[in-house]
Protein backbone atom coordinates (compact mmCIF):
# COMPACT_ATOMS: atom_id res chain seq x y z
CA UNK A 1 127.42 94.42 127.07
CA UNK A 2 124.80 94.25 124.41
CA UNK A 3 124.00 91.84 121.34
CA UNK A 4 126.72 92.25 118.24
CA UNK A 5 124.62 94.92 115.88
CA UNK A 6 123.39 93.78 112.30
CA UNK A 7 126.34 94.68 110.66
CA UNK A 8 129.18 93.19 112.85
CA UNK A 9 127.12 89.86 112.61
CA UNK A 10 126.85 90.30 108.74
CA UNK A 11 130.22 90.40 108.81
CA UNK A 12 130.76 87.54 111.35
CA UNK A 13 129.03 85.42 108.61
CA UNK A 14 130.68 86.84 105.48
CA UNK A 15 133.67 85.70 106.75
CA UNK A 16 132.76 82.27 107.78
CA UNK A 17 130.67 81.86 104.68
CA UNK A 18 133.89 82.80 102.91
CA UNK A 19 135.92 80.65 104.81
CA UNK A 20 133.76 77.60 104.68
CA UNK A 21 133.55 77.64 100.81
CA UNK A 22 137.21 78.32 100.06
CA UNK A 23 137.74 75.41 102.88
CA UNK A 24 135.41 72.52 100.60
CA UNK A 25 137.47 74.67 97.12
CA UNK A 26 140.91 73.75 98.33
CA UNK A 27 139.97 70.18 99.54
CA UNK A 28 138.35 69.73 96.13
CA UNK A 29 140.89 70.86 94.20
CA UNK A 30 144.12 69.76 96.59
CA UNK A 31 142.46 65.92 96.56
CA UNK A 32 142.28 65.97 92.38
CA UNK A 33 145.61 67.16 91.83
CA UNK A 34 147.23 64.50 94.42
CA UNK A 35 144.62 62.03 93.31
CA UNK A 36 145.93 62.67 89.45
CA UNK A 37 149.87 62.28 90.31
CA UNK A 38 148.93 58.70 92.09
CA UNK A 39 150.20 55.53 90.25
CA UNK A 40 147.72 53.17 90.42
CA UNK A 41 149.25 50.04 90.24
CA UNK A 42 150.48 50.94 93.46
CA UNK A 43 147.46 51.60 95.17
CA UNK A 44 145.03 49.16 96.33
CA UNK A 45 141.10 48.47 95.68
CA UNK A 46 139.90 49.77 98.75
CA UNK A 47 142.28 53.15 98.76
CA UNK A 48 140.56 53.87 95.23
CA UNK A 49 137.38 53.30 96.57
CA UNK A 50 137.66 54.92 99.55
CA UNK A 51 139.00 57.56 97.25
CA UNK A 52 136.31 57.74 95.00
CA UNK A 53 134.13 58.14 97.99
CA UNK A 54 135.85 61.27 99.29
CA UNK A 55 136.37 63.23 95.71
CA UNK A 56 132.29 62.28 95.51
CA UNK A 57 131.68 63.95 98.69
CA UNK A 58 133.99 66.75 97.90
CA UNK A 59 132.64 67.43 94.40
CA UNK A 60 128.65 67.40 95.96
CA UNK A 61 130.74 69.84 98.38
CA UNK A 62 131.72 72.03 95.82
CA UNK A 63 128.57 71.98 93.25
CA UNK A 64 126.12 72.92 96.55
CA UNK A 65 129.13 76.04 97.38
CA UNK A 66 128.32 76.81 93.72
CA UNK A 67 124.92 76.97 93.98
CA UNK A 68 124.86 78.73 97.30
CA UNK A 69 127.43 81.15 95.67
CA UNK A 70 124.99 81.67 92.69
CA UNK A 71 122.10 82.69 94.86
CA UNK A 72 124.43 85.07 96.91
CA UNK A 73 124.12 83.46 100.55
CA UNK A 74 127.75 82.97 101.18
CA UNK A 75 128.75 86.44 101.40
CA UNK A 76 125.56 89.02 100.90
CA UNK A 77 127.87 91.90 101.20
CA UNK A 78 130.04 90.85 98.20
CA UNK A 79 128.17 90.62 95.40
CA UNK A 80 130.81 91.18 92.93
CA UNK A 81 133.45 88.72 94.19
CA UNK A 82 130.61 85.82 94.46
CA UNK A 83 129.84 86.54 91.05
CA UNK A 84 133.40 85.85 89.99
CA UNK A 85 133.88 82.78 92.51
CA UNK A 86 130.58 81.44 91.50
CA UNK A 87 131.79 81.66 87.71
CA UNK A 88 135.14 79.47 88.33
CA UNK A 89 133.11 76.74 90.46
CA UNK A 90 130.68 76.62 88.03
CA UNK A 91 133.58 76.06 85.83
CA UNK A 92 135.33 73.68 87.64
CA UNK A 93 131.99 70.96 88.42
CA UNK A 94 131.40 71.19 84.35
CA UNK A 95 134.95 71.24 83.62
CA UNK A 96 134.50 73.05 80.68
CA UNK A 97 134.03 77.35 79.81
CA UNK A 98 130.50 78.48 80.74
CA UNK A 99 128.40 81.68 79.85
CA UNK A 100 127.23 83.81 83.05
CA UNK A 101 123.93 83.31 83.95
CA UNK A 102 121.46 86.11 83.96
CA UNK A 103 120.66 85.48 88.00
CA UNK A 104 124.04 86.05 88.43
C-alpha cells in the first residue's frame, strides 16, 4: 500500500487543525452566550465557580488558537482564511476592534 504522500497528509492536518480550532471557537463562544442569559440568583457558588473555571480554560483555549492561527500552523495551506480567522479571535480575546498585524 504505501505511506499517504506529502500532500494528502497536509491535508489530513489542515482539516483537523481546522476542525480543532473551530471546535475550542464554538465552545468559547456557545459557553459565553449561555453563561450571559443565566440568572444568577439562581445559580449556586460552586456552579459559578466551576463556571469560571471552564470559560478560563476555554478563553486560554481560544487566545493559544489565536496565536497558533497568527503564526499559520493550523492550516499552512490557507493562508488567507487564517488571516481572517486569526483577525476575529484576536478580536474576540481583546473584545474590542484591532489593527492587523504586519506578521500577519
Amino acid at each position: 500500500m504505501g505511506y499517504p504522500s506529502i500532500q494528502s497528509r497536509r491535508t489530513i492536518g489542515v482539516s483537523w487543525g481546522l476542525a480543532i480550532a473551530g471546535a475550542i471557537v464554538l465552545l468559547w463562544a456557545g459557553s459565553l452566550l449561555g453563561l450571559l442569559s443565566l440568572d444568577l440568583g439562581q445559580v449556586s457558588g460552586g456552579a459559578i465557580a466551576l463556571a469560571v473555571l471552564v470559560r478560563t480554560f476555554l478563553h486560554t483555549g481560544l487566545f493559544i488558537t489565536t496565536h497558533e492561527a497568527i503564526h499559520g500552523t493550523i492550516a499552512p495551506g490557507l493562508p488567507g482564511l487564517i488571516k481572517e480567522l486569526a483577525e476575529l479571535w484576536l478580536g474576540c480575546t481583546r473584545c474590542c476592534p484591532t489593527r492587523p498585524s504586519r506578521r500577519i
